[in-house]
N, C-alpha and C. Protein backbone atom coordinates (compact mmCIF):
# COMPACT_ATOMS: atom_id res chain seq x y z
N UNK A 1 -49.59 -53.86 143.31
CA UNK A 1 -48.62 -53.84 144.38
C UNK A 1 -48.66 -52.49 145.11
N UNK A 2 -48.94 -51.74 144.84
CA UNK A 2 -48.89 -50.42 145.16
C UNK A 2 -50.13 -49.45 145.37
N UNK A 3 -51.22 -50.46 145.19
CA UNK A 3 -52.26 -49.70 145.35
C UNK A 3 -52.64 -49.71 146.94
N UNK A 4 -52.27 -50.29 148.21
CA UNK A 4 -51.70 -50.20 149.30
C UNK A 4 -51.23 -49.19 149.94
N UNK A 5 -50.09 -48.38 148.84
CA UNK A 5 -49.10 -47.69 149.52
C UNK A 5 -49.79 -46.74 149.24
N UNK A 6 -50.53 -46.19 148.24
CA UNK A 6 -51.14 -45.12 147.35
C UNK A 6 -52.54 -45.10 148.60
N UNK A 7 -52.79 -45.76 148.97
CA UNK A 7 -54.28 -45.93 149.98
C UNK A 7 -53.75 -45.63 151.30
N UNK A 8 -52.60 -45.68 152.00
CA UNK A 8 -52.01 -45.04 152.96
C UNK A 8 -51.90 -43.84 153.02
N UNK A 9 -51.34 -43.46 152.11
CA UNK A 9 -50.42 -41.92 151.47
C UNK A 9 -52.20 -40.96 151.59
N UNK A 10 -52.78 -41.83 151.15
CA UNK A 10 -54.20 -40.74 150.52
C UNK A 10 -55.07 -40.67 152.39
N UNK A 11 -55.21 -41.85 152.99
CA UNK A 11 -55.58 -41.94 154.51
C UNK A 11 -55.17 -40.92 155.29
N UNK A 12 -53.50 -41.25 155.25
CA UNK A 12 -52.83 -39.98 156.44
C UNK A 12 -53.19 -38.63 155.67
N UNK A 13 -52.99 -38.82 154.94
CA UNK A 13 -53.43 -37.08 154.06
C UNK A 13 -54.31 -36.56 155.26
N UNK A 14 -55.73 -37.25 155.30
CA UNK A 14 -56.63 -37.02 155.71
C UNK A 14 -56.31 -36.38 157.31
N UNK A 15 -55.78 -37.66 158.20
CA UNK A 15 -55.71 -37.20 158.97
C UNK A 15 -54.23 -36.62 159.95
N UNK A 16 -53.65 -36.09 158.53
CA UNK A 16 -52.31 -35.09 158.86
C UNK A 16 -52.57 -34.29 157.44
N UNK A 17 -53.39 -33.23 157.78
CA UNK A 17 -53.23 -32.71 155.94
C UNK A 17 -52.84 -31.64 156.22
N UNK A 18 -51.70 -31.06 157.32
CA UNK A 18 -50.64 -30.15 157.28
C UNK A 18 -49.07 -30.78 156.55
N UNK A 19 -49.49 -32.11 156.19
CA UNK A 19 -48.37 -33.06 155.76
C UNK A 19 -48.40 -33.27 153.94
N UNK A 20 -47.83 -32.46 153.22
CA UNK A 20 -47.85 -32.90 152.11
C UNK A 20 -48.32 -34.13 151.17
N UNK A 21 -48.98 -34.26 150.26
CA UNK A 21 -49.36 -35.69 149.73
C UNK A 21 -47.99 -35.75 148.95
N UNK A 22 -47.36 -35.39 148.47
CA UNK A 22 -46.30 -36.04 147.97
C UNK A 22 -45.38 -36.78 149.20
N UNK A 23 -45.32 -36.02 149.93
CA UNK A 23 -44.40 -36.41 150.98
C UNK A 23 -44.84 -37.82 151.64
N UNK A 24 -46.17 -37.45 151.66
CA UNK A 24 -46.90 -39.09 152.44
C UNK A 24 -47.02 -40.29 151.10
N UNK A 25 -46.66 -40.11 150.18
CA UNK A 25 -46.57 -40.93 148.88
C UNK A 25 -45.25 -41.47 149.19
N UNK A 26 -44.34 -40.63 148.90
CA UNK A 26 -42.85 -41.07 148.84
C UNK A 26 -42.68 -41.59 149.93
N UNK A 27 -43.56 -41.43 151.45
CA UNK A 27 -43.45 -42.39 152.38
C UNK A 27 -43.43 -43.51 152.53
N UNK A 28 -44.85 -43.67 151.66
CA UNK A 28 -45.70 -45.07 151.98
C UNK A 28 -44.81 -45.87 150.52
N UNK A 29 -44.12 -45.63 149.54
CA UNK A 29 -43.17 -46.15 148.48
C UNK A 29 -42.06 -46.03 148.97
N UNK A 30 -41.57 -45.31 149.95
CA UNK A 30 -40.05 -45.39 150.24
C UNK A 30 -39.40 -46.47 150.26
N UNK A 31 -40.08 -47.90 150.53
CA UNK A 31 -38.90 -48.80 150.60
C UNK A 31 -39.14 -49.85 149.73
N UNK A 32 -39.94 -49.19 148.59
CA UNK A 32 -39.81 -49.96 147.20
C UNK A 32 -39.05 -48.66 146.25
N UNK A 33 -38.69 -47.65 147.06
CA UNK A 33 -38.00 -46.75 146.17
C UNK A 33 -36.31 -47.25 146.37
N UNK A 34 -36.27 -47.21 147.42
CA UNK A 34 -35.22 -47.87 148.24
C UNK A 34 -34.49 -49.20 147.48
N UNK A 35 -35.00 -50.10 147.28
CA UNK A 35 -35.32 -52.00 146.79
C UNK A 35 -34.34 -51.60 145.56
N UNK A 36 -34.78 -50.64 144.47
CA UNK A 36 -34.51 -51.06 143.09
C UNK A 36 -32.95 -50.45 142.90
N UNK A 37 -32.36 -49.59 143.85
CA UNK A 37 -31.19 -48.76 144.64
C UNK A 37 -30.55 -49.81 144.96
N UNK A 38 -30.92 -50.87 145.59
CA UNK A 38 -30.30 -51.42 146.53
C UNK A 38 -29.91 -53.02 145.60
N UNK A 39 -30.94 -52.99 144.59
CA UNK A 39 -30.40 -54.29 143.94
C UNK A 39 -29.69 -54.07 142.58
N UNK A 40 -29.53 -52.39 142.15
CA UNK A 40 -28.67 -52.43 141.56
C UNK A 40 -27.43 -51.67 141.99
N UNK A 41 -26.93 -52.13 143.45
CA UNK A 41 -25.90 -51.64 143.87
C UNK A 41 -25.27 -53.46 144.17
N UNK A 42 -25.86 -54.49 144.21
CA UNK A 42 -25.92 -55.51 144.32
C UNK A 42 -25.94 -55.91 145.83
N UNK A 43 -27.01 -55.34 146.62
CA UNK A 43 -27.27 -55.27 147.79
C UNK A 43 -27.89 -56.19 148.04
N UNK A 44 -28.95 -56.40 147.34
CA UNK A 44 -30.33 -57.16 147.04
C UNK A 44 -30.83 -58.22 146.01
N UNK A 45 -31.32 -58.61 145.96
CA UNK A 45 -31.53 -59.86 144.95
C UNK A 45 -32.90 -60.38 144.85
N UNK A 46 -33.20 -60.14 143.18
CA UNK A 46 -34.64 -61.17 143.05
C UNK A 46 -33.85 -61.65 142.00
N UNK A 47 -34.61 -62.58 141.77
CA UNK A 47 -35.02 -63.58 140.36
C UNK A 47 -36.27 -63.25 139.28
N UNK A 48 -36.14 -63.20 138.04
CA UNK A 48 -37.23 -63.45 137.18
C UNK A 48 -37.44 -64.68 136.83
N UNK A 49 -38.86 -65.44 137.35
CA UNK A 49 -39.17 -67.21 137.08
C UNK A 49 -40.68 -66.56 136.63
N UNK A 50 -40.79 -67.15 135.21
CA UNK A 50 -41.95 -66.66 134.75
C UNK A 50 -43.25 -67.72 134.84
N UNK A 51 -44.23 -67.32 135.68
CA UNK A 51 -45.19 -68.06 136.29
C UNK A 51 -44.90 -68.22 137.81
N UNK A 52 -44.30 -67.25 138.30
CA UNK A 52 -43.63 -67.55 139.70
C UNK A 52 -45.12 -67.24 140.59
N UNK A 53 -45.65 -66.13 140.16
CA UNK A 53 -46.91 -65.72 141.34
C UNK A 53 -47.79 -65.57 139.65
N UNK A 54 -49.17 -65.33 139.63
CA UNK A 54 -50.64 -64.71 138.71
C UNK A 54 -50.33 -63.75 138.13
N UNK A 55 -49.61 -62.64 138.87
CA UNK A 55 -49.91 -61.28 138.77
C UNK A 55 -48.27 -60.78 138.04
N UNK A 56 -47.48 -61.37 139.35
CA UNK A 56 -46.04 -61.01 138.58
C UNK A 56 -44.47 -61.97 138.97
N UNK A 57 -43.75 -62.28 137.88
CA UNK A 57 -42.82 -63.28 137.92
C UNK A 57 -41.52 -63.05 138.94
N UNK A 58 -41.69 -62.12 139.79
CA UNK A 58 -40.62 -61.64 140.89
C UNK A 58 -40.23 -62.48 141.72
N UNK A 59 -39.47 -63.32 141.82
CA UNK A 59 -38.78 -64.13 143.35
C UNK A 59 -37.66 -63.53 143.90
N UNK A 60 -38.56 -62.70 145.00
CA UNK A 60 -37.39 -62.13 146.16
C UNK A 60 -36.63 -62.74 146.83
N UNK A 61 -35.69 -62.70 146.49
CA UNK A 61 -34.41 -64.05 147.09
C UNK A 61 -33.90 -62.95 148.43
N UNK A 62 -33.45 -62.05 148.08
CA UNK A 62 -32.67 -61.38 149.54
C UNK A 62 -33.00 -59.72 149.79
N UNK A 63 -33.88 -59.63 149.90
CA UNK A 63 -34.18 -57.97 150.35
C UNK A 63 -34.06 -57.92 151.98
N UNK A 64 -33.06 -57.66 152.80
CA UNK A 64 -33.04 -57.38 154.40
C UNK A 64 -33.07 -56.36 154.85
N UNK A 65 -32.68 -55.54 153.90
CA UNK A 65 -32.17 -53.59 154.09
C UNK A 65 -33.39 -52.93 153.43
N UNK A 66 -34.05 -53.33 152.47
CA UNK A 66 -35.32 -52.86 152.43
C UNK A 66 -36.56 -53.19 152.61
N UNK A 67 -36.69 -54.18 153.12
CA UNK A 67 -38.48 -55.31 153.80
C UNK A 67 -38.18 -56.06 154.78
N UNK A 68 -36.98 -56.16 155.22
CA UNK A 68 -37.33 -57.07 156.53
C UNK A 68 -38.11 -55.88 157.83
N UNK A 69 -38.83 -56.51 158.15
CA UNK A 69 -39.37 -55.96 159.88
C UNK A 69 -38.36 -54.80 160.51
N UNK A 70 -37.48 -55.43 161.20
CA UNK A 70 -36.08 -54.55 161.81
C UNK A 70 -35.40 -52.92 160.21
N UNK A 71 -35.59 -53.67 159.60
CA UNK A 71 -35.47 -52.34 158.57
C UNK A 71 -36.31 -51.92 158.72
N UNK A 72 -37.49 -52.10 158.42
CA UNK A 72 -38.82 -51.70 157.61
C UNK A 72 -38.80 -50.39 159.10
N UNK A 73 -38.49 -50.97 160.33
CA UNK A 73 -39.38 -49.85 162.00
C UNK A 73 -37.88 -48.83 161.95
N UNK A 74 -36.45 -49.45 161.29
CA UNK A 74 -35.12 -48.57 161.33
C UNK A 74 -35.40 -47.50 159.99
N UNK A 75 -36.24 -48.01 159.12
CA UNK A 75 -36.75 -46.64 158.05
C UNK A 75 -37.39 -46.00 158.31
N UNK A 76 -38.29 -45.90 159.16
CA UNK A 76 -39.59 -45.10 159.40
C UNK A 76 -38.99 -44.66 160.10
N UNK A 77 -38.43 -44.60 160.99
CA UNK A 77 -37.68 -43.84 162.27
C UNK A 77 -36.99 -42.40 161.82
N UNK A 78 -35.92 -43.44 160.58
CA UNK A 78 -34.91 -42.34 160.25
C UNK A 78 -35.75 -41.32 159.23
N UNK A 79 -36.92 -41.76 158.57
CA UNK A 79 -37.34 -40.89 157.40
C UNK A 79 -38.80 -39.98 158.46
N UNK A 80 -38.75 -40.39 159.66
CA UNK A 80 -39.92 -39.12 160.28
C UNK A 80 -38.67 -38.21 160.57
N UNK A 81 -37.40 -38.77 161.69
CA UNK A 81 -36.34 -37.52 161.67
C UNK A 81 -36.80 -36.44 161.05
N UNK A 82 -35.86 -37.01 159.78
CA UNK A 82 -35.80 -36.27 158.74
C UNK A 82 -36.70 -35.31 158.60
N UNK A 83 -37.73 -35.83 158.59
CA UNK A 83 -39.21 -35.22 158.09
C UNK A 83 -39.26 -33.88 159.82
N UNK A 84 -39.27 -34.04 160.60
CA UNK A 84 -39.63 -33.66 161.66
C UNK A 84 -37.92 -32.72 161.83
N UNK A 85 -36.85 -32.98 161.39
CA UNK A 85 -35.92 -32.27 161.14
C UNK A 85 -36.24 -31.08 160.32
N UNK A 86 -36.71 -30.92 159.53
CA UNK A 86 -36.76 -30.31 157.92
C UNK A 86 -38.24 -29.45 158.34
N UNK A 87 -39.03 -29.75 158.71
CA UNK A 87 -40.14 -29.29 159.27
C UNK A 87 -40.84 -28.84 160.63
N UNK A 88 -40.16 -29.54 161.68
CA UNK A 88 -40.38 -29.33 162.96
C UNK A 88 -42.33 -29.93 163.27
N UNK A 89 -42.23 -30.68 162.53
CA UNK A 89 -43.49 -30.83 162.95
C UNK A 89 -43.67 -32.19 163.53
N UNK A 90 -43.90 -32.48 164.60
CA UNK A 90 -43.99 -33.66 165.61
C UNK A 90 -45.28 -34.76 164.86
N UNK A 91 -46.03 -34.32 165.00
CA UNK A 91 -47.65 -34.93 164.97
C UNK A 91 -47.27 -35.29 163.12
N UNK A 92 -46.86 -34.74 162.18
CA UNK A 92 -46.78 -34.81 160.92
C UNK A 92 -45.53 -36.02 160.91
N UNK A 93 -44.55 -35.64 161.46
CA UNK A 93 -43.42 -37.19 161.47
C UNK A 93 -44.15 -38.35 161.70
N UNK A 94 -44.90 -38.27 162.91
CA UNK A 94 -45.68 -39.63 163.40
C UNK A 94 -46.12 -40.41 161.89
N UNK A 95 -46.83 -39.61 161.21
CA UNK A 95 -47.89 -39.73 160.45
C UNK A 95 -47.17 -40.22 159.61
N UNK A 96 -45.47 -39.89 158.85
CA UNK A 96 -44.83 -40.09 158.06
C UNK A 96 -44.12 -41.33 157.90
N UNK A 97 -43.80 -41.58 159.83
CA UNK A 97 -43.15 -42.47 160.20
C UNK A 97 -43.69 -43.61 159.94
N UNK A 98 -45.09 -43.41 160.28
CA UNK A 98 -46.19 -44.62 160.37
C UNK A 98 -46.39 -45.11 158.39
N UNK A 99 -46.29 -43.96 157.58
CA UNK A 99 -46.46 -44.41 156.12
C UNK A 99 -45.90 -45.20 155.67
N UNK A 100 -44.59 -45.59 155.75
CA UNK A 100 -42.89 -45.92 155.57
C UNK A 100 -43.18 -46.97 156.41
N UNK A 101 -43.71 -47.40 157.72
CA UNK A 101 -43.96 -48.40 158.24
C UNK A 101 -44.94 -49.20 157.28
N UNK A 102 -46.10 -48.59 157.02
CA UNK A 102 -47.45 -49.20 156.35
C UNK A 102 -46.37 -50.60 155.64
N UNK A 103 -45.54 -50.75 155.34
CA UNK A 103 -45.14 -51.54 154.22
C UNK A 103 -45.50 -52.95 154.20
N UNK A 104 -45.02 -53.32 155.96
CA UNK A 104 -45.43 -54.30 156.34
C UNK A 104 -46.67 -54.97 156.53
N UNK A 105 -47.75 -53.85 156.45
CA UNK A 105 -49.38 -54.07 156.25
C UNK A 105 -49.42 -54.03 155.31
N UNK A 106 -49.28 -53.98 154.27
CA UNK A 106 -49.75 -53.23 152.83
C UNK A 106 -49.06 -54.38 152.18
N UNK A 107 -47.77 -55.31 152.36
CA UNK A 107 -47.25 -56.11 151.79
C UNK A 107 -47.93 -57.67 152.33
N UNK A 108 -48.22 -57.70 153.46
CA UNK A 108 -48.49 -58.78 153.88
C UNK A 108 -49.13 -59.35 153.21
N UNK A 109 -50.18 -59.31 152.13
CA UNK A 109 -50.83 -60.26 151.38
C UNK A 109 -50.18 -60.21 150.40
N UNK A 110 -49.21 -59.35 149.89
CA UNK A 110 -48.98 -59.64 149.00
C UNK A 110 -47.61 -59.90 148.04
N UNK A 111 -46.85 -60.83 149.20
CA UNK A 111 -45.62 -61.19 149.30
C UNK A 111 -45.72 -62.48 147.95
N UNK A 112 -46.60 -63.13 148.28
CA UNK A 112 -46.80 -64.10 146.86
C UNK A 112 -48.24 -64.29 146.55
N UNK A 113 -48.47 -63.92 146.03
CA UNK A 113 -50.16 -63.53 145.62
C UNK A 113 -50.79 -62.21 144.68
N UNK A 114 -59.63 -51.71 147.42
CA UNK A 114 -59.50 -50.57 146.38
C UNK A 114 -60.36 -49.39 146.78
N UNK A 115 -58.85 -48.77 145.90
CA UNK A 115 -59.14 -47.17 146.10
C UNK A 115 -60.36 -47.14 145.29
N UNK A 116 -61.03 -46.64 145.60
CA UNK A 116 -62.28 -45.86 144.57
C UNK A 116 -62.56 -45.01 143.95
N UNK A 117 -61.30 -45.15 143.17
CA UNK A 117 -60.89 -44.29 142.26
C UNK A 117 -60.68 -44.65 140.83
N UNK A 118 -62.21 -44.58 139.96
CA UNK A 118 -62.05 -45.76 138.92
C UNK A 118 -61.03 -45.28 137.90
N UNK A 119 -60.47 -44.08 137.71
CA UNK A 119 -59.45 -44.05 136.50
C UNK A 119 -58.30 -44.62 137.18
N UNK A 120 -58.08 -44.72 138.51
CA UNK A 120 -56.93 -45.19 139.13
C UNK A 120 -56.89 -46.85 138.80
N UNK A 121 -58.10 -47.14 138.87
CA UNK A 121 -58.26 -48.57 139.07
C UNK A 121 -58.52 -48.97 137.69
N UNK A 122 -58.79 -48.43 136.44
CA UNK A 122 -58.96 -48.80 135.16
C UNK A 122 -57.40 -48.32 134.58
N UNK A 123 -56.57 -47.91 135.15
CA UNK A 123 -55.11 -47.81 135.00
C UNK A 123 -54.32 -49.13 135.79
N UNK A 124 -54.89 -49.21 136.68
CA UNK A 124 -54.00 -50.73 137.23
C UNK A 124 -54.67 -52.06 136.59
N UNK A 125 -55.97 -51.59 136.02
CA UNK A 125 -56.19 -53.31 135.16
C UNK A 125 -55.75 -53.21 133.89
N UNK A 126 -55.41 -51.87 133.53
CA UNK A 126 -54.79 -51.66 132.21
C UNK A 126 -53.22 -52.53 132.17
N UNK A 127 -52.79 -52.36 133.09
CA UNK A 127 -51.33 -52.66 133.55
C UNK A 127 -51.44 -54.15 134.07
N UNK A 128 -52.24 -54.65 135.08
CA UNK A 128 -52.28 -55.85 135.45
C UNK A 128 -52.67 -56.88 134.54
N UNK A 129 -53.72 -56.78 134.02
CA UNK A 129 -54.49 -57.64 133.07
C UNK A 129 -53.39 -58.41 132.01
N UNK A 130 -52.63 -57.59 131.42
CA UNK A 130 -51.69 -58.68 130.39
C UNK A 130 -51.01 -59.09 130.77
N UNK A 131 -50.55 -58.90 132.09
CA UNK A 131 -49.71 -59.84 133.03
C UNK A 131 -49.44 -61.03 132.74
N UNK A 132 -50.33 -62.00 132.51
CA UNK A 132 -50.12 -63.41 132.45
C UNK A 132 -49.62 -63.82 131.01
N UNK A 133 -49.93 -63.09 130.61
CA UNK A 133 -49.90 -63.52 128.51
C UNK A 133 -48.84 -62.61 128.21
N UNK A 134 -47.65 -61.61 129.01
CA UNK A 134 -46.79 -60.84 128.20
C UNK A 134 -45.77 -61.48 128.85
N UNK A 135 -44.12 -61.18 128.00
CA UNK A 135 -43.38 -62.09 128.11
C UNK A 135 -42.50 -61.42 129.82
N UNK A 136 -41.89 -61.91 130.10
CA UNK A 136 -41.04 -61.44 131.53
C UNK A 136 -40.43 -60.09 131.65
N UNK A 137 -40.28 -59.66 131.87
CA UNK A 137 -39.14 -58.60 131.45
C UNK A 137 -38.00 -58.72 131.19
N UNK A 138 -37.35 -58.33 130.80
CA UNK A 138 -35.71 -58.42 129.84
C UNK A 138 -34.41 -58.61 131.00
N UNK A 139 -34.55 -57.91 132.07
CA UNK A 139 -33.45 -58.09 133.23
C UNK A 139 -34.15 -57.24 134.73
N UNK A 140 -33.28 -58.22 135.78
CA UNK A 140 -33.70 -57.24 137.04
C UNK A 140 -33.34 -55.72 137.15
N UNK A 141 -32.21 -55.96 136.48
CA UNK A 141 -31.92 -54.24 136.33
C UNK A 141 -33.05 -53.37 135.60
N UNK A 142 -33.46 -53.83 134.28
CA UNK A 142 -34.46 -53.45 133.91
C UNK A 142 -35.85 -52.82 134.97
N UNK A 143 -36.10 -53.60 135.58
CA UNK A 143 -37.06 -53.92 136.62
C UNK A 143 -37.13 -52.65 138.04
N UNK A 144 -35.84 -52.96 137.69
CA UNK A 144 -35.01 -52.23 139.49
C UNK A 144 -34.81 -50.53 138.47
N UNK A 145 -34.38 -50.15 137.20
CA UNK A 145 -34.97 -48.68 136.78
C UNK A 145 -36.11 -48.68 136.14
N UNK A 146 -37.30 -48.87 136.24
CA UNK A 146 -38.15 -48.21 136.43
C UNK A 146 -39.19 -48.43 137.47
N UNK A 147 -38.43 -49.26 138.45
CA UNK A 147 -38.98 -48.73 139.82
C UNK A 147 -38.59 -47.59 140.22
N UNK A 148 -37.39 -47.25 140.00
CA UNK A 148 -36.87 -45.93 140.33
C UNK A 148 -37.54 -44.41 139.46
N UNK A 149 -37.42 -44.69 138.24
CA UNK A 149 -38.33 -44.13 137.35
C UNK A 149 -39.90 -43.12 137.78
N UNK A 150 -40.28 -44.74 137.82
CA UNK A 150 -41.72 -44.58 138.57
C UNK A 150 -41.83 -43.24 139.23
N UNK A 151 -41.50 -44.01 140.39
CA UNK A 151 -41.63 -43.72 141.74
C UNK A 151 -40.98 -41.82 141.73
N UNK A 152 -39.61 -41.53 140.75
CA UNK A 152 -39.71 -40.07 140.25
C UNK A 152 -40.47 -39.57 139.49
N UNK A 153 -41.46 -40.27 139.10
CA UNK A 153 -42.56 -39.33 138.62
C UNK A 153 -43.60 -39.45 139.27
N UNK A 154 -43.82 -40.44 140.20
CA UNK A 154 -45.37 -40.32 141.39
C UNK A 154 -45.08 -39.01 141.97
N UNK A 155 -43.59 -39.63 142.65
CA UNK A 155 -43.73 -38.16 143.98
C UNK A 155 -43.85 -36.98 143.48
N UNK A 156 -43.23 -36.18 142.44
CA UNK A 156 -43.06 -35.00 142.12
C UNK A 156 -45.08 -34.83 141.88
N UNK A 157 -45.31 -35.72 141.09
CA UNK A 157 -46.80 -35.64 140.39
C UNK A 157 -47.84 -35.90 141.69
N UNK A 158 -47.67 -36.14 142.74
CA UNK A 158 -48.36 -36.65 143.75
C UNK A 158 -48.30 -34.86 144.34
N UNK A 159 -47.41 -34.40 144.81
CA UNK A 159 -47.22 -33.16 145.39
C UNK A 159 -47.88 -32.04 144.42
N UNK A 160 -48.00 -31.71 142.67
CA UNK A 160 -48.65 -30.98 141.72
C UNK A 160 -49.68 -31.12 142.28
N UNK A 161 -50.11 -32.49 142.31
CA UNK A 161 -51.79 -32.56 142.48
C UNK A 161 -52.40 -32.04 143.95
N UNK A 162 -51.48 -32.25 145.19
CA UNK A 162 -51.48 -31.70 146.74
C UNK A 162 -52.07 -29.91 146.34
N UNK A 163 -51.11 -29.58 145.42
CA UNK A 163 -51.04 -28.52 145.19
C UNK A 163 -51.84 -27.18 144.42
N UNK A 164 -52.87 -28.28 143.12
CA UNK A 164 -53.04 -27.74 142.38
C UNK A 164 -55.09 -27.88 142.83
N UNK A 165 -55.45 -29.03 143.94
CA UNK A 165 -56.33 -29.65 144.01
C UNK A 165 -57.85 -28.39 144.08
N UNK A 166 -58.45 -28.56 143.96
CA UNK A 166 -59.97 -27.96 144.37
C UNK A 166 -60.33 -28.31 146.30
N UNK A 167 -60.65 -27.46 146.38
CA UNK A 167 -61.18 -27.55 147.75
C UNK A 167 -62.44 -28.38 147.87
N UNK A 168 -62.03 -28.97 149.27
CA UNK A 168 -63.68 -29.72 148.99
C UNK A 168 -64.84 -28.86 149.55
N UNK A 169 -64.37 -27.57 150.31
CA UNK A 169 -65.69 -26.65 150.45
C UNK A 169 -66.32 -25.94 149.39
């Protein structure tokens, strides 16, 4: 699900790399950071139906404030602000704005249904693969913290690595 948002975040890097990689991470996840906030405030609503999709048993019954279209272009807006508030940097908001948008590209296939990065990608078949044969998870709440979880340890760990990286000259 996320290897999408992680392939955005790493793109704009490229071509905004006065723009933090953490920052363009927590972009391109913002409104699955958002989702698990919002459905345990009882904003939002899935279902666990096990065998619902291959990969994972999620039926999104009501997310409007974090994936519909009209949200999805009212988040990106408010989170370049921000970004372009806090930084003053015009050309870097775009870039931010546009990450936080990605959602709607990046989700489109995969509403019910690669990086080349093989430890990345031998970590998501590590994770995907027992998918079908392990049991559901225990509750949406469950579900909805450690999306939140997560997603506090990408960004912080996404920005170390911005930080700590080798040059490519």
């Amino acid at each position: 699900m996320f290897i999408g948002h992680f392939a955005v975040a790493f793109a704009s890097k490229k071509v905004a790399p006065q723009v933090p990689l953490g920052t363009l991470v927590i972009a391109a996840a913002f409104l699955d950071a958002v989702w698990p906030v919002l459905v345990l405030l009882g904003v939002e609503r899935f279902r666990i139906v096990p065998g619902f999709t291959a990969i994972n048993p999620f039926d999104f019954v009501y997310y409007p404030w974090s994936h519909s279209l009209l949200m999805t272009v009212v988040w990106a807006v408010l989170f370049a602000i921000a970004y372009q508030t806090a930084t003053g940097d015009r050309a870097g908001a775009m870039w931010v704005g546009l990450a936080v948008a990605s959602l709607q590209c990046t989700k489109a296939k995969d509403r019910t249904g690669t990086i080349a990065w093989w430890a990345y990608i031998a970590l998501l078949l590590i994770l995907y693969i027992p998918g079908p044969w392990s049991p559901p998870p225990p509750s949406e709440n469950a579900v909805a913290i450690l999306g939140i979880v997560a997603l506090a340890i990408l960004g912080p760990w996404a920005y170390w690595i911005d930080r700590h990286r080798l040059s490519a000259s």
